[in-house]
PDB file of N, CA and C in Angstrom:
ATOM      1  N   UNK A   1       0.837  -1.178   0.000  1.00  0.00           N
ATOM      2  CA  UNK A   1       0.000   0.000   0.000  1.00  0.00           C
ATOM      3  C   UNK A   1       0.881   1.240   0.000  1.00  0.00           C
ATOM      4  N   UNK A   2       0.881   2.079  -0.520  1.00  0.00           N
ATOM      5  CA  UNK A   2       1.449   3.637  -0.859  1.00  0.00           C
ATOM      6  C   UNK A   2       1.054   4.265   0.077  1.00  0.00           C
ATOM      7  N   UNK A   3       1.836   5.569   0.499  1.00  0.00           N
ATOM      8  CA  UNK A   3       1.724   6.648   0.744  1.00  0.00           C
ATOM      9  C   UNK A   3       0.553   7.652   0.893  1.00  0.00           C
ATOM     10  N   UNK A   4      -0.249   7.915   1.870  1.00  0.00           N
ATOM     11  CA  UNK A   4      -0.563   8.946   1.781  1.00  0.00           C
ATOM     12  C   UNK A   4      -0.904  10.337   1.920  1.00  0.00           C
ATOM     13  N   UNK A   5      -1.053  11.226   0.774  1.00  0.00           N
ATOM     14  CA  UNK A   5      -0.609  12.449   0.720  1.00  0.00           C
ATOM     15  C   UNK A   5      -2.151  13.416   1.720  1.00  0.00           C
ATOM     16  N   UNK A   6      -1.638  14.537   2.492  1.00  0.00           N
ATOM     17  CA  UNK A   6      -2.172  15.357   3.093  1.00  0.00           C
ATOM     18  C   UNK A   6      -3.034  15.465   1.579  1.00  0.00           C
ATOM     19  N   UNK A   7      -4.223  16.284   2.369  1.00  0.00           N
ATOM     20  CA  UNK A   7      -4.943  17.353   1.250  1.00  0.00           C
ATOM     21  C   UNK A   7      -4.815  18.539   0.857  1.00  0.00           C
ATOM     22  N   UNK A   8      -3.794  19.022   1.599  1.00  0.00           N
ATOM     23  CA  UNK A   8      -3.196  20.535   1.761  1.00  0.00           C
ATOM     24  C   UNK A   8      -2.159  20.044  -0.053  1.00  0.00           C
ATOM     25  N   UNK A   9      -1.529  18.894   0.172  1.00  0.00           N
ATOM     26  CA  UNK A   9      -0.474  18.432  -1.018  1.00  0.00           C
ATOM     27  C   UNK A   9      -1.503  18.378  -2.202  1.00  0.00           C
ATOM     28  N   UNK A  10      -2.426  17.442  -2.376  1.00  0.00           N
ATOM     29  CA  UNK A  10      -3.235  17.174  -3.518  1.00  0.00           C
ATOM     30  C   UNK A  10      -4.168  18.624  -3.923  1.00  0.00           C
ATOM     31  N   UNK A  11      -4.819  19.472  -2.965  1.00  0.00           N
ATOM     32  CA  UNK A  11      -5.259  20.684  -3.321  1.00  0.00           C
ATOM     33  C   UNK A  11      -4.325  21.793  -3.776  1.00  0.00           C
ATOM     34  N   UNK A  12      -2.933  21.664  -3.644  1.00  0.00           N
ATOM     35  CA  UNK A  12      -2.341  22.737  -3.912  1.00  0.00           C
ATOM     36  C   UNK A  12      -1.600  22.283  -5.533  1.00  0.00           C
ATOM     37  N   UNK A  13      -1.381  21.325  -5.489  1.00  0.00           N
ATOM     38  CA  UNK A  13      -1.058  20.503  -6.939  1.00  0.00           C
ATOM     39  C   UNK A  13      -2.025  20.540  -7.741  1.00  0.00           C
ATOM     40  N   UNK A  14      -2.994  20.221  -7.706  1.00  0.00           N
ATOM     41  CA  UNK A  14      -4.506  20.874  -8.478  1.00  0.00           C
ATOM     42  C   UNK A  14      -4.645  21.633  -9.199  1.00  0.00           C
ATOM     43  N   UNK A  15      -4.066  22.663  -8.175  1.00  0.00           N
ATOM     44  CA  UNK A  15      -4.348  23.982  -8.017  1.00  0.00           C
ATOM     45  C   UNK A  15      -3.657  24.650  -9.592  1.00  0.00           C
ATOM     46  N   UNK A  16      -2.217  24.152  -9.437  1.00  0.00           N
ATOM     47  CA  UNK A  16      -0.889  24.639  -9.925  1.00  0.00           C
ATOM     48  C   UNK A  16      -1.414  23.979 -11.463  1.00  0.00           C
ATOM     49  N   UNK A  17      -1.964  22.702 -11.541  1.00  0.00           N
ATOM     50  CA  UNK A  17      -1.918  22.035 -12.673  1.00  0.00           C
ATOM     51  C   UNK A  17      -2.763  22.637 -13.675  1.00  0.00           C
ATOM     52  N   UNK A  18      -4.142  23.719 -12.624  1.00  0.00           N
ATOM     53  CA  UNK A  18      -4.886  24.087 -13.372  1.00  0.00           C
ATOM     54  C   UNK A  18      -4.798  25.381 -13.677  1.00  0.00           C
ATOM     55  N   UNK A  19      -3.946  26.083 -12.929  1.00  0.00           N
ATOM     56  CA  UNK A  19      -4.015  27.634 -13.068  1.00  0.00           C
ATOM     57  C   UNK A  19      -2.337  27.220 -14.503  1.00  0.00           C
ATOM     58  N   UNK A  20      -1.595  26.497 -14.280  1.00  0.00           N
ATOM     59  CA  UNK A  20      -0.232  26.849 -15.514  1.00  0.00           C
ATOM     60  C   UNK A  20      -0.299  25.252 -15.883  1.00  0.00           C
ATOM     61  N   UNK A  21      -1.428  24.918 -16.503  1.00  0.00           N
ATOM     62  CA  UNK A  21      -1.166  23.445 -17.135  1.00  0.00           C
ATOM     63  C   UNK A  21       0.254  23.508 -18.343  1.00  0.00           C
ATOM     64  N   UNK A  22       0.667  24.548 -18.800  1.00  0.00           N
ATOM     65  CA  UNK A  22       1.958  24.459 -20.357  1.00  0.00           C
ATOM     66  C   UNK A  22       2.876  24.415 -19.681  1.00  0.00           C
ATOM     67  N   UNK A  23       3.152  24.852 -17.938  1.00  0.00           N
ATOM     68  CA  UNK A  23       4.255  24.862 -17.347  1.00  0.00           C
ATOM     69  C   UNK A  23       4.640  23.537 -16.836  1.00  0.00           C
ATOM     70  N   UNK A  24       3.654  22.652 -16.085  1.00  0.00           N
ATOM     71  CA  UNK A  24       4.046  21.395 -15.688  1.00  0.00           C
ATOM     72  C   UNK A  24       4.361  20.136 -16.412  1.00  0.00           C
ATOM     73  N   UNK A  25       5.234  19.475 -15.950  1.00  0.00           N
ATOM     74  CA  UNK A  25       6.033  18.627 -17.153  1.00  0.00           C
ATOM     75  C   UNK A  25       5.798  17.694 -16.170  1.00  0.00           C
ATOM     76  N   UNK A  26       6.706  16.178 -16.836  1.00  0.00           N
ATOM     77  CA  UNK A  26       6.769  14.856 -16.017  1.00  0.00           C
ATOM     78  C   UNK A  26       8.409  15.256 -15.483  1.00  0.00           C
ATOM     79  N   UNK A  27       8.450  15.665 -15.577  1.00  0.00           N
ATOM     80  CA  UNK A  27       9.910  16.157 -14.850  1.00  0.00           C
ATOM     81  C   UNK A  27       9.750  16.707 -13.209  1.00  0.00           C
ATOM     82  N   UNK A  28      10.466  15.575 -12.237  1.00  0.00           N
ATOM     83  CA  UNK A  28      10.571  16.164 -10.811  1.00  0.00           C
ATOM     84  C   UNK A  28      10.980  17.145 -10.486  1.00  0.00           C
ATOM     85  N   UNK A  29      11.854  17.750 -11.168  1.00  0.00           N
ATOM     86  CA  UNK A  29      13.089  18.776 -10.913  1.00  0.00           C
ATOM     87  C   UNK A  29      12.333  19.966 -11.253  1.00  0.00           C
ATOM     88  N   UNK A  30      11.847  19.921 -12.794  1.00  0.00           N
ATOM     89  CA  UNK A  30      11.127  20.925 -12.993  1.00  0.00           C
ATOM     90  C   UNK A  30       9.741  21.282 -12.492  1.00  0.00           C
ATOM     91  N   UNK A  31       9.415  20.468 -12.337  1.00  0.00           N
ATOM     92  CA  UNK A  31       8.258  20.850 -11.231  1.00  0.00           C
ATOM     93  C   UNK A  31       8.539  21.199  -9.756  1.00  0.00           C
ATOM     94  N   UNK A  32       9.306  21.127  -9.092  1.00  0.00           N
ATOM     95  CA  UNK A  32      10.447  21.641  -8.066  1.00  0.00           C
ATOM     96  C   UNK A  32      10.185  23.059  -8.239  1.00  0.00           C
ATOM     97  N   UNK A  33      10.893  23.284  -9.497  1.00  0.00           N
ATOM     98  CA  UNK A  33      10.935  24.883  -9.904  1.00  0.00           C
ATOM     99  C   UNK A  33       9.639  25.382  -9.560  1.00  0.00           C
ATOM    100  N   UNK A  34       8.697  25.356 -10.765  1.00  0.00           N
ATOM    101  CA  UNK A  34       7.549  25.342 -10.542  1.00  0.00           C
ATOM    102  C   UNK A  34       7.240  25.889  -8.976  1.00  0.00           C
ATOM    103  N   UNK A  35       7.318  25.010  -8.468  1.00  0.00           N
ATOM    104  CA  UNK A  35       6.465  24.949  -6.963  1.00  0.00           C
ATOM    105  C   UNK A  35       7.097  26.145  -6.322  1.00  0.00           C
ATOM    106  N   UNK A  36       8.422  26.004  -6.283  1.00  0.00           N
ATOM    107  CA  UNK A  36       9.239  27.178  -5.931  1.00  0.00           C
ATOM    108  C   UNK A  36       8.560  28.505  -6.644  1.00  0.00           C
ATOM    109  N   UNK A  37       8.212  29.022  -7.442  1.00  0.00           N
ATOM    110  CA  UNK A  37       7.880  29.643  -8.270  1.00  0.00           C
ATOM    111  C   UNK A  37       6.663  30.632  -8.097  1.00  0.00           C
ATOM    112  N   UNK A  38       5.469  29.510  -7.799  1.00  0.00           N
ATOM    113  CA  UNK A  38       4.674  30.066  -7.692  1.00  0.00           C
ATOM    114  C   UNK A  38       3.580  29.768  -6.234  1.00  0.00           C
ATOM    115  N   UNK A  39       4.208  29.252  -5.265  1.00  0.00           N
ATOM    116  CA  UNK A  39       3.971  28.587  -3.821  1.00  0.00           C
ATOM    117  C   UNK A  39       5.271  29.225  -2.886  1.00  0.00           C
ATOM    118  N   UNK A  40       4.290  29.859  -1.998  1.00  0.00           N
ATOM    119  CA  UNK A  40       5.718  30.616  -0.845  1.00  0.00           C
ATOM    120  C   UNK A  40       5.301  29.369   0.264  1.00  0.00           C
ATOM    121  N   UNK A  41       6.596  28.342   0.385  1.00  0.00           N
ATOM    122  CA  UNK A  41       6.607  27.357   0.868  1.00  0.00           C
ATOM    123  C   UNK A  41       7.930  27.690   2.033  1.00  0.00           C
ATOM    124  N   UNK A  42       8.017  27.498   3.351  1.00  0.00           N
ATOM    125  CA  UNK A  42       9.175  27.294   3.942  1.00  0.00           C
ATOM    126  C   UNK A  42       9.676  26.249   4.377  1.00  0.00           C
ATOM    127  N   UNK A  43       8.844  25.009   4.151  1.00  0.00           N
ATOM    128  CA  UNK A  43       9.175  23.663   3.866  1.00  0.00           C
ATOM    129  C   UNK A  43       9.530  23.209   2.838  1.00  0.00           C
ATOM    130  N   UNK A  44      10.813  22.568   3.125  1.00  0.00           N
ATOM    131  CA  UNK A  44      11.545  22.082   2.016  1.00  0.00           C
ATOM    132  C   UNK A  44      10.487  20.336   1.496  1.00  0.00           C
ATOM    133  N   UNK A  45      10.448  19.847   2.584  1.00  0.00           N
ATOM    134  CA  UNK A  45       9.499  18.053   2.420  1.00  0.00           C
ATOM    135  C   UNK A  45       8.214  18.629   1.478  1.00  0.00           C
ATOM    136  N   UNK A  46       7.803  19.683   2.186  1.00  0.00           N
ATOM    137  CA  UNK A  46       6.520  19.981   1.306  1.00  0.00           C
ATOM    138  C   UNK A  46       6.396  20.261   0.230  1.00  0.00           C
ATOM    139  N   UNK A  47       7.379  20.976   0.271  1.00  0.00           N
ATOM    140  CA  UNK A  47       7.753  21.620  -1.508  1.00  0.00           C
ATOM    141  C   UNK A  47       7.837  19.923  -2.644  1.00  0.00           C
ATOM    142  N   UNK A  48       8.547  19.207  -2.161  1.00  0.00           N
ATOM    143  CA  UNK A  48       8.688  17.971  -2.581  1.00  0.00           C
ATOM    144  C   UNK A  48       7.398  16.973  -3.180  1.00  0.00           C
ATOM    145  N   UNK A  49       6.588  16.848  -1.441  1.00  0.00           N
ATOM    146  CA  UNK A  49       5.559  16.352  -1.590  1.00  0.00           C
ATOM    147  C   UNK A  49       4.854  17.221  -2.641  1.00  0.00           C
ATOM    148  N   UNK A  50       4.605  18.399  -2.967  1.00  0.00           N
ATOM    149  CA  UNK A  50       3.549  19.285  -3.882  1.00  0.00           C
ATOM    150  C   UNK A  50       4.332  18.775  -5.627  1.00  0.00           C
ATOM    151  N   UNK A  51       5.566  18.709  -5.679  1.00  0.00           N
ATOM    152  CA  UNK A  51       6.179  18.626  -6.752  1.00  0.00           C
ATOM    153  C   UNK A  51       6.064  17.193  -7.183  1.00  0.00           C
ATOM    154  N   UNK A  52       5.903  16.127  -6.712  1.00  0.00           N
ATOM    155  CA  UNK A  52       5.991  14.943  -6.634  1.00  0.00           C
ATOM    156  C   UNK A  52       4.251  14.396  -6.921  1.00  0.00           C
ATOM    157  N   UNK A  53       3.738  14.929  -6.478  1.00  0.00           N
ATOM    158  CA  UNK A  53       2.049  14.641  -6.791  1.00  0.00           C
ATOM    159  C   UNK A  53       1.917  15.183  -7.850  1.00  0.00           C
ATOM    160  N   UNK A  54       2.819  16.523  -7.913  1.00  0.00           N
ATOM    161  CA  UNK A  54       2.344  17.233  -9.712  1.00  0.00           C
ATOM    162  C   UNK A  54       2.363  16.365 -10.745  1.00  0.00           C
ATOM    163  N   UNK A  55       4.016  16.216 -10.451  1.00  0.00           N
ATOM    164  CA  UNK A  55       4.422  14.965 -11.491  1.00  0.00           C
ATOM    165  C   UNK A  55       3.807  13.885 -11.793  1.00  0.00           C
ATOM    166  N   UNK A  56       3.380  13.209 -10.485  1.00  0.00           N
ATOM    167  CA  UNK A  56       2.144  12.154 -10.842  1.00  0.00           C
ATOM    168  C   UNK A  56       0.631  12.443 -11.810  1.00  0.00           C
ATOM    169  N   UNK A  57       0.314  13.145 -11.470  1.00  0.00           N
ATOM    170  CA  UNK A  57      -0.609  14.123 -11.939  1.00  0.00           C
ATOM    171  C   UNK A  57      -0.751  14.134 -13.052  1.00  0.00           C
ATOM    172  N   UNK A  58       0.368  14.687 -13.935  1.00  0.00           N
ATOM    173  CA  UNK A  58       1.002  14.848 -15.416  1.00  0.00           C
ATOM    174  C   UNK A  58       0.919  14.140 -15.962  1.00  0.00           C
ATOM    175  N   UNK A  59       1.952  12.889 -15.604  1.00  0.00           N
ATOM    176  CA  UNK A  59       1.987  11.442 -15.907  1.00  0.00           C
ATOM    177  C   UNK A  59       0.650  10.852 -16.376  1.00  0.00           C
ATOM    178  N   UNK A  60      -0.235  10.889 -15.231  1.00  0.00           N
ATOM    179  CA  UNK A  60      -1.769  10.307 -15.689  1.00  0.00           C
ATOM    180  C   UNK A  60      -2.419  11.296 -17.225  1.00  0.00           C
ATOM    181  N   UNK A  61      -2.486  12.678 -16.983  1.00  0.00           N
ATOM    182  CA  UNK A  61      -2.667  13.254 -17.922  1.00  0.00           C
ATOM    183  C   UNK A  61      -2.538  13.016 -19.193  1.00  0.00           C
ATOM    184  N   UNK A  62      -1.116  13.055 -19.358  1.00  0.00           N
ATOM    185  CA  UNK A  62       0.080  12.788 -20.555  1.00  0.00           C
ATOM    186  C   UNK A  62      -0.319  10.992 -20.820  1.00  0.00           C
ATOM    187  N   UNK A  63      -0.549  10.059 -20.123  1.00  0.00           N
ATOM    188  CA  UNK A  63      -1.584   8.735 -20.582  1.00  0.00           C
ATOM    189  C   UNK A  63      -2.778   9.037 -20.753  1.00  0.00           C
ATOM    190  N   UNK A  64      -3.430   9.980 -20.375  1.00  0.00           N
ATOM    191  CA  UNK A  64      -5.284   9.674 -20.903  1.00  0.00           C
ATOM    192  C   UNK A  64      -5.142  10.365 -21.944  1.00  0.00           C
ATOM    193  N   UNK A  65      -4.406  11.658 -23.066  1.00  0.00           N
ATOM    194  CA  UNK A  65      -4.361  12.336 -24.074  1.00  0.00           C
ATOM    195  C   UNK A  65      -3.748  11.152 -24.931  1.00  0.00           C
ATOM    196  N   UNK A  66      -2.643  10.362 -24.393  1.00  0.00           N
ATOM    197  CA  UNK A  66      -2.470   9.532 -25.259  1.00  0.00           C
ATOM    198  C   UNK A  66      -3.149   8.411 -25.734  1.00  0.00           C
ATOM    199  N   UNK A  67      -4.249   7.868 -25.059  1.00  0.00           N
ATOM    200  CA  UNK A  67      -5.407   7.078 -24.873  1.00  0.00           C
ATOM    201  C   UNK A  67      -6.776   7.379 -25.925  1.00  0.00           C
ATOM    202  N   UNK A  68      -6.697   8.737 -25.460  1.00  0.00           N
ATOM    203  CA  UNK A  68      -7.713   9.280 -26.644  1.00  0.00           C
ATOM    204  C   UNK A  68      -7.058   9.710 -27.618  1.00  0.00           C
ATOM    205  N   UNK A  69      -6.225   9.707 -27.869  1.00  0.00           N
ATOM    206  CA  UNK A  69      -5.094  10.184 -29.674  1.00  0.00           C
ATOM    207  C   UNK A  69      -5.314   8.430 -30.156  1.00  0.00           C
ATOM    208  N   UNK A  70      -5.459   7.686 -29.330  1.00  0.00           N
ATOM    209  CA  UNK A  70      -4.993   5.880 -30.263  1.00  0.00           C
ATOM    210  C   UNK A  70      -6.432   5.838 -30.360  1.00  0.00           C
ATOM    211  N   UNK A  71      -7.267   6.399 -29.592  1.00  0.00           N
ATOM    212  CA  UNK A  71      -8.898   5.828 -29.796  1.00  0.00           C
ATOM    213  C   UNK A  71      -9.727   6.584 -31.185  1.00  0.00           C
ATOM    214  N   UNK A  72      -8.935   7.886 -31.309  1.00  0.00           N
ATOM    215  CA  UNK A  72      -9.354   9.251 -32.312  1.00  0.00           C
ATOM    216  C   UNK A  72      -8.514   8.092 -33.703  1.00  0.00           C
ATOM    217  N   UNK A  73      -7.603   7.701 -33.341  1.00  0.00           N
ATOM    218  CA  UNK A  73      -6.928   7.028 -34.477  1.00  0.00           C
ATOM    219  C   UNK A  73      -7.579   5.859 -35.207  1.00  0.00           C
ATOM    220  N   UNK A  74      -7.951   5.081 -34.499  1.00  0.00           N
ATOM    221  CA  UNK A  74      -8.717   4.123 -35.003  1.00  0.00           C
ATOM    222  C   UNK A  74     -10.352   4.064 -35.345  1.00  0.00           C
ATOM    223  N   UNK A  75     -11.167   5.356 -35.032  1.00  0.00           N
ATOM    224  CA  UNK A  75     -12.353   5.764 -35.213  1.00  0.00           C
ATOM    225  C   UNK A  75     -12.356   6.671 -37.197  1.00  0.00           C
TER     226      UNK A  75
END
């Protein structure tokens, strides 16, 4: 069983994904930035945890666009 994340982490990742969806990537690092960026965080774990759910986030994203591009393909 996994990890799980506060709601303070999943609402603020949300948040970020929906207000600068062209900015977030599958990239940890760059989503790091990101968080840094536009979240006044003085936790370093948190900053992590928020960057780390983004990324997950993305990931799923970046599979369901690709899901419906193979389904648009074969229709």
């Amino acid at each position: 069983m996994g990890k799980v994340r506060i709601a303070l982490v999943k609402r603020t990742a949300r948040k970020l994904l929906e207000l600068y969806p062209h900015e977030v990537s599958t990239d940890f690092e760059k989503n790091k930035e990101l968080v840094n960026k536009y979240v006044y965080l003085k936790s370093k774990k948190l900053r992590n945890q928020i960057a780390g759910y983004l990324t997950h986030l993305a990931k799923l994203r970046a599979r369901e666009l690709q899901r419906e591009a193979g389904t648009e393909a074969e229709a």
